[in-house]
Protein backbone atom coordinates (compact mmCIF):
# COMPACT_ATOMS: atom_id res chain seq x y z
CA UNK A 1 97.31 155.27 -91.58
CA UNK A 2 94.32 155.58 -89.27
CA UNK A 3 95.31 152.47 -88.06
CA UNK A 4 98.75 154.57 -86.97
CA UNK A 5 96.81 157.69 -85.82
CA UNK A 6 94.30 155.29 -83.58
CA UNK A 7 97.58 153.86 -81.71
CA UNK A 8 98.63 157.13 -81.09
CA UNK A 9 95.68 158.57 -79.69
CA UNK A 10 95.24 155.91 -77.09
CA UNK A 11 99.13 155.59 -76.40
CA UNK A 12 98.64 159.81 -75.49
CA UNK A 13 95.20 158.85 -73.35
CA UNK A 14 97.20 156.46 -71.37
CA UNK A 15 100.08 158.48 -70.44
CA UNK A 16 97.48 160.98 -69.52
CA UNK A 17 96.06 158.64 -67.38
CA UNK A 18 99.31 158.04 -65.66
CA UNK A 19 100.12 161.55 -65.45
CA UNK A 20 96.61 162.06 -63.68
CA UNK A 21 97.23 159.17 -61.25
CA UNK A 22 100.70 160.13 -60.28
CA UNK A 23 99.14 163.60 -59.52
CA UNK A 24 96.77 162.05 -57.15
CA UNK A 25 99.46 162.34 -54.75
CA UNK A 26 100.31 165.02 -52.88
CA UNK A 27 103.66 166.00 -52.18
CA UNK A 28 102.64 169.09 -50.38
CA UNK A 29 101.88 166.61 -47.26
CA UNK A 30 104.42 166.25 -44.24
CA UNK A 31 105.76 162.77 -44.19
CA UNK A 32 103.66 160.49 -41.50
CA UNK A 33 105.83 160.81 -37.95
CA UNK A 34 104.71 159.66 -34.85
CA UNK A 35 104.89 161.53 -31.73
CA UNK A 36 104.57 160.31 -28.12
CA UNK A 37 101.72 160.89 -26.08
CA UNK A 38 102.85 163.54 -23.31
CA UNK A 39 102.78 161.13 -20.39
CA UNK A 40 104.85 158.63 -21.85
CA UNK A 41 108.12 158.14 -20.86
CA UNK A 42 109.74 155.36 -23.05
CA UNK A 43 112.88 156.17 -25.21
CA UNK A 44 112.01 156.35 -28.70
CA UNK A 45 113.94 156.94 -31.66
CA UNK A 46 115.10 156.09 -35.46
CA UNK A 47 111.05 154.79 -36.51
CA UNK A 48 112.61 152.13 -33.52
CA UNK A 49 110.84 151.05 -30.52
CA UNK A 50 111.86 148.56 -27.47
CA UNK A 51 109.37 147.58 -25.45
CA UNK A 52 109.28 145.41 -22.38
CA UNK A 53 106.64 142.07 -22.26
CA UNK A 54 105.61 143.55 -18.92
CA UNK A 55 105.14 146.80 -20.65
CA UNK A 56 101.06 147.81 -20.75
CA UNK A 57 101.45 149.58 -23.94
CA UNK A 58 102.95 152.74 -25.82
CA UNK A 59 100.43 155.14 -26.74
CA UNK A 60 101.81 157.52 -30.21
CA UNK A 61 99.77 160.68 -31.86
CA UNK A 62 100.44 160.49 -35.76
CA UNK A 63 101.47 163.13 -37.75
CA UNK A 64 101.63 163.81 -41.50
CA UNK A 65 99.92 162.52 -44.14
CA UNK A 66 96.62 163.23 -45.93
CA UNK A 67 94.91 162.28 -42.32
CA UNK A 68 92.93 158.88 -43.68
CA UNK A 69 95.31 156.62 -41.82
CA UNK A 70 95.91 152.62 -42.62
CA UNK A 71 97.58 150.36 -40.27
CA UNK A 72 98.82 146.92 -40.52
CA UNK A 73 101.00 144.66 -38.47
CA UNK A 74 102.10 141.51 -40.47
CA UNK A 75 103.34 140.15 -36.83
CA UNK A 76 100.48 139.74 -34.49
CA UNK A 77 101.98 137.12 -32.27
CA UNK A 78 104.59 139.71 -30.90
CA UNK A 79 102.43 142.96 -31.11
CA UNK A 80 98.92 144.11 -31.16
CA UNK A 81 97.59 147.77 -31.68
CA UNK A 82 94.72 150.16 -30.95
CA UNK A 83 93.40 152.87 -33.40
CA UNK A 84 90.81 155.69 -32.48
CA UNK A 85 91.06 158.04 -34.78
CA UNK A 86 93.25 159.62 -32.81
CA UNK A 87 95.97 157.96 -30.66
CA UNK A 88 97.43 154.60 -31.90
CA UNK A 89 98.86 152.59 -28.93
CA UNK A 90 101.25 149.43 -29.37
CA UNK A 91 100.96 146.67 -27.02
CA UNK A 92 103.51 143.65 -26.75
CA UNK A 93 102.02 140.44 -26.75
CA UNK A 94 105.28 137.98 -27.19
CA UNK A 95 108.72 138.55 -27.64
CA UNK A 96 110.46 139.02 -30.69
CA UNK A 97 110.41 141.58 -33.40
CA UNK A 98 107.88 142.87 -35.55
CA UNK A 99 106.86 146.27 -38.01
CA UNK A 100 103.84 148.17 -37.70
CA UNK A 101 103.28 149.94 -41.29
CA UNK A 102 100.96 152.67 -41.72
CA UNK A 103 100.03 154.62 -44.74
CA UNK A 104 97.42 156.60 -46.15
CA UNK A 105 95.61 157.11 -49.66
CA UNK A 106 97.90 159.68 -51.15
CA UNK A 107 100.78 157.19 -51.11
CA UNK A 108 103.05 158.39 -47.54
CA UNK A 109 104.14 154.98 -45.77
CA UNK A 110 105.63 154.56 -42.57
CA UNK A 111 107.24 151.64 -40.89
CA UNK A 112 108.14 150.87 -37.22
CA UNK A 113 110.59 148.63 -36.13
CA UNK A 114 109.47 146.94 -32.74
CA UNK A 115 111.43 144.25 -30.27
CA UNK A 116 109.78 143.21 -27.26
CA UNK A 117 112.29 141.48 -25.19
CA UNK A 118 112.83 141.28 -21.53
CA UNK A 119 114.67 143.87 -20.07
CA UNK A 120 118.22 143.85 -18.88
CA UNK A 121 120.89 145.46 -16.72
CA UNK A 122 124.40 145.05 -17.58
CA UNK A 123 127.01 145.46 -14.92
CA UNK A 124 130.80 146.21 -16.75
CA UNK A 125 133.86 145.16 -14.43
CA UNK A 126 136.51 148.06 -14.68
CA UNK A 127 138.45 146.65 -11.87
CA UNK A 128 138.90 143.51 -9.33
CA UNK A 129 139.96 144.41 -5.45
CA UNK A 130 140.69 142.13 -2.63
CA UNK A 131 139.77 143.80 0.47
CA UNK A 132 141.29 141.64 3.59
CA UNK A 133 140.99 142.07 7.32
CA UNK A 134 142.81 140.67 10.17
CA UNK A 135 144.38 142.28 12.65
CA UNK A 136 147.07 139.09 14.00
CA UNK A 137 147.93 138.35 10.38
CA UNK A 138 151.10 139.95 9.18
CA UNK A 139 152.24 141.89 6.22
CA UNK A 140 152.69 139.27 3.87
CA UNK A 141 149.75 137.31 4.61
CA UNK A 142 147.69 140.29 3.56
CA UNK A 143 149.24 140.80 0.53
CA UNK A 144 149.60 137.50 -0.24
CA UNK A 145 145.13 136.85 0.42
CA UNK A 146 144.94 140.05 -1.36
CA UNK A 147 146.21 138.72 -4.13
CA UNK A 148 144.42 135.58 -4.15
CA UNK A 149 141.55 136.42 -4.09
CA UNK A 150 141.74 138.99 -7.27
CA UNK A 151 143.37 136.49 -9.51
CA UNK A 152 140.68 134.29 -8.38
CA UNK A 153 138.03 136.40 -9.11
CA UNK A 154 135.39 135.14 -11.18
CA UNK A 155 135.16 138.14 -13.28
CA UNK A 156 138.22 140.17 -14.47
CA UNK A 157 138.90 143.59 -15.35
CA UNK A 158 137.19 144.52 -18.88
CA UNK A 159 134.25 141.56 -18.19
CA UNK A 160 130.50 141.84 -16.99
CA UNK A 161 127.55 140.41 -15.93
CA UNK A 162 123.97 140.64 -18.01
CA UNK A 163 120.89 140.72 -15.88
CA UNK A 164 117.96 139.60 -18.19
CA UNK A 165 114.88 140.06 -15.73
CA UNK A 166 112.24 137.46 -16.52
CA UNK A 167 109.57 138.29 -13.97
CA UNK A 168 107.77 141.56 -13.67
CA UNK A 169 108.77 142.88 -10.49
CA UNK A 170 112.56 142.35 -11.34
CA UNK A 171 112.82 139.84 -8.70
CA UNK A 172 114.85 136.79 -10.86
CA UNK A 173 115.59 135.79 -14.32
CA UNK A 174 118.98 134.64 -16.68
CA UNK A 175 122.38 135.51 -16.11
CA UNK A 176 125.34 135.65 -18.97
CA UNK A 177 128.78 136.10 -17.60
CA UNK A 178 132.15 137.48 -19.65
CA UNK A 179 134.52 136.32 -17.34
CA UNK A 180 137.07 139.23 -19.40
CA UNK A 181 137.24 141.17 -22.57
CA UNK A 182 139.58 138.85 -24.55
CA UNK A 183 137.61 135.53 -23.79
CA UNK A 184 134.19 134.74 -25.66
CA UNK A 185 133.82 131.59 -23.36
CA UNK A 186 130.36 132.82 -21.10
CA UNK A 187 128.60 131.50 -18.27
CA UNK A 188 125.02 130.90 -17.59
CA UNK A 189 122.75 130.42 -15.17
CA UNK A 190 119.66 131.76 -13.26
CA UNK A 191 119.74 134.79 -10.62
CA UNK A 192 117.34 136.04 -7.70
CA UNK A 193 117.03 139.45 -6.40
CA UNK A 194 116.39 140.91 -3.25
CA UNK A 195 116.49 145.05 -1.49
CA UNK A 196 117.42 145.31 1.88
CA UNK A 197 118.11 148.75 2.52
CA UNK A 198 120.19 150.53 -0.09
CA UNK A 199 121.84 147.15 -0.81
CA UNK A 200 120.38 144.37 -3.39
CA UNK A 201 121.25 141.11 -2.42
CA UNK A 202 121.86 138.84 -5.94
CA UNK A 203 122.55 135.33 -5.56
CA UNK A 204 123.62 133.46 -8.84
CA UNK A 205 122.97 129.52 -9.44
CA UNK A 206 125.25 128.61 -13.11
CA UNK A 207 124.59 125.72 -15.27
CA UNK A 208 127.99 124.17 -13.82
CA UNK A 209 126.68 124.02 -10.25
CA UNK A 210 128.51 127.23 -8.84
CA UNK A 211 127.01 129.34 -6.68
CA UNK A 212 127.96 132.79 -6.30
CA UNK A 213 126.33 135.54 -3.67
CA UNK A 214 126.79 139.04 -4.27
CA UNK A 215 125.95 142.41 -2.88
CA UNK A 216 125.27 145.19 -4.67
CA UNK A 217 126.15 148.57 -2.87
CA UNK A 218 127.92 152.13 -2.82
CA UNK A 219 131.40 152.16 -1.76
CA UNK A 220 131.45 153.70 1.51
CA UNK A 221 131.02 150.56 3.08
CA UNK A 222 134.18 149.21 2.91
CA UNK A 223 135.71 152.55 4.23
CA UNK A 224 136.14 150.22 7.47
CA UNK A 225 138.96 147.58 5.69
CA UNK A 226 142.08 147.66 4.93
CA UNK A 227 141.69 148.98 1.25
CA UNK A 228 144.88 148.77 -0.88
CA UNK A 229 144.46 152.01 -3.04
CA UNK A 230 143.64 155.40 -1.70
CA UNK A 231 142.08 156.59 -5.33
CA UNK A 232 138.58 157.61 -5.38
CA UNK A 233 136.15 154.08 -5.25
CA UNK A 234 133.84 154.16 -8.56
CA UNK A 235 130.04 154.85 -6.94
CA UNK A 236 129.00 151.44 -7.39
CA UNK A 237 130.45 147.53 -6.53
CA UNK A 238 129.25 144.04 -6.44
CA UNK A 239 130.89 142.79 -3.00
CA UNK A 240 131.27 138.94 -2.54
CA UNK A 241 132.03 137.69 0.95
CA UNK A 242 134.63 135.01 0.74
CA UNK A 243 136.13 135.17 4.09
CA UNK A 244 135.38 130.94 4.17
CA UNK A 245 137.32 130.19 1.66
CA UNK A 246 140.61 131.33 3.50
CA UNK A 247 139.54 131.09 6.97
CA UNK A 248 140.76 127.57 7.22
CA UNK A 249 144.47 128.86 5.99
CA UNK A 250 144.53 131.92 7.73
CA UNK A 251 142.60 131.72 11.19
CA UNK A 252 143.48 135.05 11.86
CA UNK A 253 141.68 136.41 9.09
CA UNK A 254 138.80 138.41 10.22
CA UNK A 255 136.83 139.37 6.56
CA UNK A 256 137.61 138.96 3.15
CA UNK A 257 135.70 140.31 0.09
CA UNK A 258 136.39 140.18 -4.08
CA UNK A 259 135.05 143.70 -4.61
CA UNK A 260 134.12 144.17 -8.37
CA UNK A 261 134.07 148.20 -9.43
CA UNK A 262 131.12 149.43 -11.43
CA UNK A 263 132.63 152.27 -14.01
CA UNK A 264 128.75 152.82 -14.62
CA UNK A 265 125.48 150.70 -15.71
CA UNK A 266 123.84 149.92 -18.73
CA UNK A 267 119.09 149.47 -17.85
């Protein structure tokens, strides 16, 4: 019997134990958030954060909590962090993805989900245009370079090119090309950029040997050609010069360009 009675005592001390250590934390505390400092300008959302490998650093305030802060990062080949008491800043140190937990000693956790990976630029294709310009060559011949040159296009309607910018100053890096929406076949390659003006200059070198040369400009200047459609040009186009390739054909033939329209970009 006091055998029975002794069991029972320490089986009520324990849950009173428990009871006491579940207490121990506080529910009354806002959940740990972190806020960005007020010169930052990187988009942050969702406990997720992109950064660039060029990027110096994303300085946070926390929030929440009991205040005693603890911060880990099981991934320090990709990130590395600062702590003063104060502001925590994130710095990328290799690509690839990593979580930054922090948590404090009345049991509030917080995780952050960061990718550092170079930045890109996506250009979508809503539309392929053969602009063509010769003053001796006759109906037909128009039309018929016209359509040449969009079925000939490198990129269809519905396709795009990805800009992955490998160097700090955006000057070069990779290039993935969808030649069109229904086709998963993609080319690669390597790209260099170059301003002049209000143009960018972007020449293209793919694995298969092709080169392509591009300019990247507002529409007005091909207000000068013989456009085919009268509708309003989208803001944007990548212009490719291929008045060579039908020059031979077609002496008359002054200018020729495969004009890709930009419905809008993707940074």
């Amino acid at each position: 019997m006091k055998k029975i009675i002794l069991q029972s005592i320490c089986c009520l001390a324990l849950l009173a134990g428990i009871v006491s250590f579940t207490s121990c934390k506080d529910d009354n505390y806002a959940p740990i958030s972190l806020v960005l400092a007020p010169d930052s300008s990187i988009n942050f959302s969702n406990n997720a954060l992109s950064l660039s490998p060029f990027s110096p650093g994303v300085t946070f305030h926390i929030q929440g909590g009991d205040g005693s802060y603890i911060i880990a990062s099981p991934n320090t080949a990709v990130i590395d962090y600062r702590y003063n008491g104060d502001e925590l800043t994130v710095i990328p140190k290799g690509l690839g993805k990593a979580t930054l937990n922090i948590s404090d000693r009345s049991w509030n956790t917080y995780s952050l989900q960061i990718t550092v990976a170079y930045p890109e630029t996506t250009y979508g294709i809503e539309s392929v245009e053969g602009i063509v310009d010769g003053g001796e060559l006759t109906q037909n011949q128009l039309l018929a370079i016209k359509a040449d040159i969009e079925s000939n296009s490198l990129v269809q309607a519905g396709g795009k090119y990805v800009f992955t910018y490998t160097e700090k100053d955006f000057s070069a890096g990779i290039v993935t090309i969808y030649p069109s929406a229904s086709d998963n076949h993609t080319l690669h390659g390597i790209f260099t950029k170059s301003v002049n003006g209000n143009q960018e200059q972007i020449h293209i070198e793919l694995t298969d040997g092709n080169v392509y040369d591009y300019i990247l400009t507002v529409s007005p200047i091909l207000s000068g050609y013989h456009a085919s459609r009268t509708e309003i040009i989208p803001e944007r186009v990548l212009l490719q010069d291929v008045t060579g390739t039908y020059q031979s054909t077609y002496p008359a033939l002054e200018k020729a360009y495969c004009v890709l329209h930009i419905p809008g970009e993707a940074i």
